[in-house]
N, C-alpha and C. Protein backbone atom coordinates (compact mmCIF):
# COMPACT_ATOMS: atom_id res chain seq x y z
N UNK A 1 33.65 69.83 -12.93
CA UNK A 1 33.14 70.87 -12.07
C UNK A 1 32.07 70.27 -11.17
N UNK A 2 32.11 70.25 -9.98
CA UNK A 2 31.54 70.11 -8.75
C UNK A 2 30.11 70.55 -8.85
N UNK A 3 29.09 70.04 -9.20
CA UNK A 3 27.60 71.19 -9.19
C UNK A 3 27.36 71.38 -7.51
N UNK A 4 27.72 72.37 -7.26
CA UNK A 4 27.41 72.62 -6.15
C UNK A 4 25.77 73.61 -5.83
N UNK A 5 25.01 73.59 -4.57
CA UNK A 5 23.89 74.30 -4.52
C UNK A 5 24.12 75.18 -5.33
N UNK A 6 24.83 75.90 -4.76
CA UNK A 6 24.92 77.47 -4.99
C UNK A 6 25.25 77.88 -6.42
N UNK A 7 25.32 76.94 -7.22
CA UNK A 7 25.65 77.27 -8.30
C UNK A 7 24.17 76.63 -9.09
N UNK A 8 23.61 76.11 -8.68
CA UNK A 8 22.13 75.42 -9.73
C UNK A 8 21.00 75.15 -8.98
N UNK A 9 21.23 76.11 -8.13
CA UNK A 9 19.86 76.79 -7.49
C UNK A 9 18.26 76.58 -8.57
N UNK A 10 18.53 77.24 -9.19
CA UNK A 10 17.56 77.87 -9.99
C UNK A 10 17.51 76.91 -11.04
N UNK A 11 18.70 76.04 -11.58
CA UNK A 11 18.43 74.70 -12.96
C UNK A 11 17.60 73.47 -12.04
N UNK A 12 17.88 73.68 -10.35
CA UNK A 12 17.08 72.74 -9.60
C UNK A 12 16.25 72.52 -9.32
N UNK A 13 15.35 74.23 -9.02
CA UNK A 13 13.86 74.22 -9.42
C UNK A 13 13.23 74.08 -10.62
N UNK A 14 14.15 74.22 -11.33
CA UNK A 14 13.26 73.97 -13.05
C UNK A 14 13.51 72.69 -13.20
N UNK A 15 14.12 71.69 -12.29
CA UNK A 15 13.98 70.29 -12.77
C UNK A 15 12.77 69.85 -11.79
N UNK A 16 13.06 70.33 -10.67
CA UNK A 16 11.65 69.18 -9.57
C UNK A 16 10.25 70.30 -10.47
N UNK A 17 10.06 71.30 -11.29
CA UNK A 17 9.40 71.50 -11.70
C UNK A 17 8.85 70.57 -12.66
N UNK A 18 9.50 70.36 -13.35
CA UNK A 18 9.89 69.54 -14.44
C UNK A 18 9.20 68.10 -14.21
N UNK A 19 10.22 67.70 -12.82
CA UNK A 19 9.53 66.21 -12.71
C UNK A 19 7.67 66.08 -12.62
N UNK A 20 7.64 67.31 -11.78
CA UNK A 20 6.46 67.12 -11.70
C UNK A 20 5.02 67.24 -12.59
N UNK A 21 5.33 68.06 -13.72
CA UNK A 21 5.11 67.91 -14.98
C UNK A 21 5.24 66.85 -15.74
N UNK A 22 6.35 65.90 -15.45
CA UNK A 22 6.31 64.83 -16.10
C UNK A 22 5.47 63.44 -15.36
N UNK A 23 5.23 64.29 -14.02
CA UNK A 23 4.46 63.13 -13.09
C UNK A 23 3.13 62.95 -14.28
N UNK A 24 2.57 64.67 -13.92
CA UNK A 24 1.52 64.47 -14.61
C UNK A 24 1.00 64.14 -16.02
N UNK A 25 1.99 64.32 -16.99
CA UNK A 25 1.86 63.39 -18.40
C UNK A 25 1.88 62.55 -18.36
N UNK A 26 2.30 61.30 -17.47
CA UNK A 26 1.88 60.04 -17.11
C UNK A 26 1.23 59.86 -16.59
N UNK A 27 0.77 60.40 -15.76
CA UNK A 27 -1.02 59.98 -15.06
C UNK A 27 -1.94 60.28 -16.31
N UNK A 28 -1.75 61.25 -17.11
CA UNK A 28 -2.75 61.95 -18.00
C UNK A 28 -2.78 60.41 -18.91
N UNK A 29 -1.36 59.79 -19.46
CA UNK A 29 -1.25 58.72 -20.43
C UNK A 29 -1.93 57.75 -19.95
N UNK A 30 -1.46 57.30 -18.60
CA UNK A 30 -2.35 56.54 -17.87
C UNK A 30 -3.99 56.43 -17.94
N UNK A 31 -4.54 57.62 -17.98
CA UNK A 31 -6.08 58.10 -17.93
C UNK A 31 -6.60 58.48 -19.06
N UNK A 32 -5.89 58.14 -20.10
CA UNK A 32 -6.11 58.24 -21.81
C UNK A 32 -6.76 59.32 -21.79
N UNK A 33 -6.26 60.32 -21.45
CA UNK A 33 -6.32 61.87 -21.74
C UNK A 33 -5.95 61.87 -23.24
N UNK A 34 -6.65 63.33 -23.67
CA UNK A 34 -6.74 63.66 -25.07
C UNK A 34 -4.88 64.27 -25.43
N UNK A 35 -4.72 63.31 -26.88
CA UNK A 35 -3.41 63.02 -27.73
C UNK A 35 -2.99 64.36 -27.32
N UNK A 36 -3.68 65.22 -27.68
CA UNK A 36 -2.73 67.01 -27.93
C UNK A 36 -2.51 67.77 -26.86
N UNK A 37 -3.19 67.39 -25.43
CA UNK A 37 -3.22 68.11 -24.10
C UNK A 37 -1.73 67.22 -23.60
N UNK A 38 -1.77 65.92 -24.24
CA UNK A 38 -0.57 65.39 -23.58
C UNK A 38 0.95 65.65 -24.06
N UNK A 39 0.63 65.36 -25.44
CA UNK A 39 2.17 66.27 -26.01
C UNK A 39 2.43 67.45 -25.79
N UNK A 40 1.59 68.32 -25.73
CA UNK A 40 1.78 69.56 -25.19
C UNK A 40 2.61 69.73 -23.69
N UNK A 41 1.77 69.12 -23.05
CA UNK A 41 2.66 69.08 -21.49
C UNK A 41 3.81 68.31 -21.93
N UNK A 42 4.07 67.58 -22.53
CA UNK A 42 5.60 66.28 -22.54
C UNK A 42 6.43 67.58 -23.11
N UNK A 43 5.90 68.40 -24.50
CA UNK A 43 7.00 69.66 -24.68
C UNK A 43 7.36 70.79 -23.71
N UNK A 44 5.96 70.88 -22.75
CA UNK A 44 6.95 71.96 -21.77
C UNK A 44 7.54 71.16 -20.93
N UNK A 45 7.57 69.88 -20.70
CA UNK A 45 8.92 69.01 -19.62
C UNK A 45 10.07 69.10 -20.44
N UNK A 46 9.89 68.90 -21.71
CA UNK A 46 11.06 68.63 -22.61
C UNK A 46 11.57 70.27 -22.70
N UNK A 47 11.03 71.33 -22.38
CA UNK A 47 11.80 72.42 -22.58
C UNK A 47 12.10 73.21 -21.10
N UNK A 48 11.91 72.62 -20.42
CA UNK A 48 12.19 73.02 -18.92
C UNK A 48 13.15 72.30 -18.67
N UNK A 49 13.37 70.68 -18.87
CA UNK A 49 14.77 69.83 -18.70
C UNK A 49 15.95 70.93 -20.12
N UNK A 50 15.61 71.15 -20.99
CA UNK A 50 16.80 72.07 -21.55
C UNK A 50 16.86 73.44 -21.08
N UNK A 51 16.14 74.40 -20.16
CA UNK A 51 16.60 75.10 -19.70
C UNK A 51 17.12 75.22 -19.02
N UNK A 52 16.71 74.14 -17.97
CA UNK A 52 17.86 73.29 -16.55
C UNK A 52 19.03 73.03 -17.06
N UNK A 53 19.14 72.80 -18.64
CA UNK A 53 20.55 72.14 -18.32
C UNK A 53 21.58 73.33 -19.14
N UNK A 54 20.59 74.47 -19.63
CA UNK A 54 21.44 75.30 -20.14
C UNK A 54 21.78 76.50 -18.87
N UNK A 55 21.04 76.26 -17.83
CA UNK A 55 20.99 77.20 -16.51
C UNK A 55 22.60 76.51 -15.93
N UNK A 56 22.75 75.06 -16.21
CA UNK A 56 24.03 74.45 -15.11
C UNK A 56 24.85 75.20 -16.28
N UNK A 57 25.03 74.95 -17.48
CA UNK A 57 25.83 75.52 -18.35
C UNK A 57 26.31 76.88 -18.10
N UNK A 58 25.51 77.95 -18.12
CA UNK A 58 25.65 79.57 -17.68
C UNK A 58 26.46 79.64 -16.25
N UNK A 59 25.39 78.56 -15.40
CA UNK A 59 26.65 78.84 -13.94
C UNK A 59 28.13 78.38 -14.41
N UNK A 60 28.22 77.39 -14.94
CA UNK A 60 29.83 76.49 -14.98
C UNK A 60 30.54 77.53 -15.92
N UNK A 61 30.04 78.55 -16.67
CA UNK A 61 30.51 79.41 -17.24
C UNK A 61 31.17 80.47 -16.70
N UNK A 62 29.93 81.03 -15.28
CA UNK A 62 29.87 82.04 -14.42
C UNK A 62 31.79 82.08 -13.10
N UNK A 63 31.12 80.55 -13.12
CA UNK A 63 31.97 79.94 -12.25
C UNK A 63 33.51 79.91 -12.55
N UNK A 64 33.55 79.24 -13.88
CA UNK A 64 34.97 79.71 -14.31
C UNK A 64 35.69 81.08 -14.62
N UNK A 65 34.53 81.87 -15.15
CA UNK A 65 34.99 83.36 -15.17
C UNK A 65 35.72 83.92 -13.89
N UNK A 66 34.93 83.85 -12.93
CA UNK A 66 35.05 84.35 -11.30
C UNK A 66 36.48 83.46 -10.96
N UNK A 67 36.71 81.81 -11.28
CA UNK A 67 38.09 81.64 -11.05
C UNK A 67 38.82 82.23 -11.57
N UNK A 68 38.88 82.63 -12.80
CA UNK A 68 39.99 82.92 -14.07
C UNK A 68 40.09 84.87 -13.06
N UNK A 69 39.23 85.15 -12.83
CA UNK A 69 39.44 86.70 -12.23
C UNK A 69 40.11 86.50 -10.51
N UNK A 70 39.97 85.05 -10.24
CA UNK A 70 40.41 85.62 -8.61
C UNK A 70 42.36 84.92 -9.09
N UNK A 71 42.43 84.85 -10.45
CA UNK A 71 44.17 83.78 -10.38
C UNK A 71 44.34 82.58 -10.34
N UNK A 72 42.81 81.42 -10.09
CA UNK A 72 42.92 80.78 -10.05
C UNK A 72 43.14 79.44 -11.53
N UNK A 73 42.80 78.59 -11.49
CA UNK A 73 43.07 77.69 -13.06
C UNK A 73 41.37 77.04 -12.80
N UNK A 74 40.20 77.67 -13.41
CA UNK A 74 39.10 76.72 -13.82
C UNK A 74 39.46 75.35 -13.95
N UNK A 75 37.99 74.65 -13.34
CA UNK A 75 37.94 73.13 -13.35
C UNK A 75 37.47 72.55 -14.66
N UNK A 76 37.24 73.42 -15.74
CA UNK A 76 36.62 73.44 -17.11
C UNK A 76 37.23 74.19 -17.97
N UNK A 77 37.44 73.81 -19.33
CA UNK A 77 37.99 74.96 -20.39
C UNK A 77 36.41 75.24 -20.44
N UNK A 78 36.84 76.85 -21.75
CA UNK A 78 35.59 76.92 -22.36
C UNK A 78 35.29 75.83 -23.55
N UNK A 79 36.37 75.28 -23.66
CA UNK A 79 35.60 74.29 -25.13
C UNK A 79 35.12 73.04 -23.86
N UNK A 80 35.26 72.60 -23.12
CA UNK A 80 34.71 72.12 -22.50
C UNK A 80 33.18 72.18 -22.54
N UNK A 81 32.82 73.09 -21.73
CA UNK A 81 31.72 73.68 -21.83
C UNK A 81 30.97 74.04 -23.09
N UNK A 82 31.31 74.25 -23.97
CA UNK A 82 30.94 74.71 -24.82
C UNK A 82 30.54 73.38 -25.88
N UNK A 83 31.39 71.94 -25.47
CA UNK A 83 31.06 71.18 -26.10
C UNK A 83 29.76 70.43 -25.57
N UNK A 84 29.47 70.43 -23.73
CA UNK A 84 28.59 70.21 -22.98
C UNK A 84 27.35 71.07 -23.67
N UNK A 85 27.31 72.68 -24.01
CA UNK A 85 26.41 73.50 -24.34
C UNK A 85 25.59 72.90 -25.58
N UNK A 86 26.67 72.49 -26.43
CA UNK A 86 26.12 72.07 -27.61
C UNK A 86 25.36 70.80 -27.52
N UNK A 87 26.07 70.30 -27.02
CA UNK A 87 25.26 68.54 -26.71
C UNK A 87 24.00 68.97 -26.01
N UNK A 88 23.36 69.79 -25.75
CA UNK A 88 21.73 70.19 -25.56
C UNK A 88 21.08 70.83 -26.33
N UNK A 89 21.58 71.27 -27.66
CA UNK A 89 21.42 72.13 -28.36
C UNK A 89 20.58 71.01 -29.48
């Protein structure tokens, strides 16, 4: 399946969110910032990269539904997907 804009809009801002969160846990590591302010931020990068990737998941879901309703043959089964879903899980 093609990630197209229009389909990960929204998993795209939660990644340049993301990066940039992860900019700053490395400057923080860099600047021997305190142990628990930094894992803390590394877990909300680490849970913003799995919402991004469960957001592409929901569209590629969305996406095949809407083929399977216009007649067409999805570019994905659901075990497809579903095996992608799990592998973030």
């Amino acid at each position: 399946m093609e990630l197209k804009p229009e389909l990960t809009g929204d998993a795209l801002t939660r990644l340049r969110r993301a990066q940039g969160q992860l900019a700053g846990v490395i400057e923080a590591m860099e600047e021997g910032s305190d142990c628990a302010q930094v894992l803390t931020q590394l877990a909300a990068v680490s849970r913003a990269l799995d919402r991004a990737g469960f957001k592409i998941v929901a569209s590629g879901m969305r996406y095949c539904e809407q083929a399977r309703e216009n007649g067409d043959e999805p570019e994905m089964t659901e075990q497809e997907l579903e095996r992608l879903f799990l592998s973030l899980a």
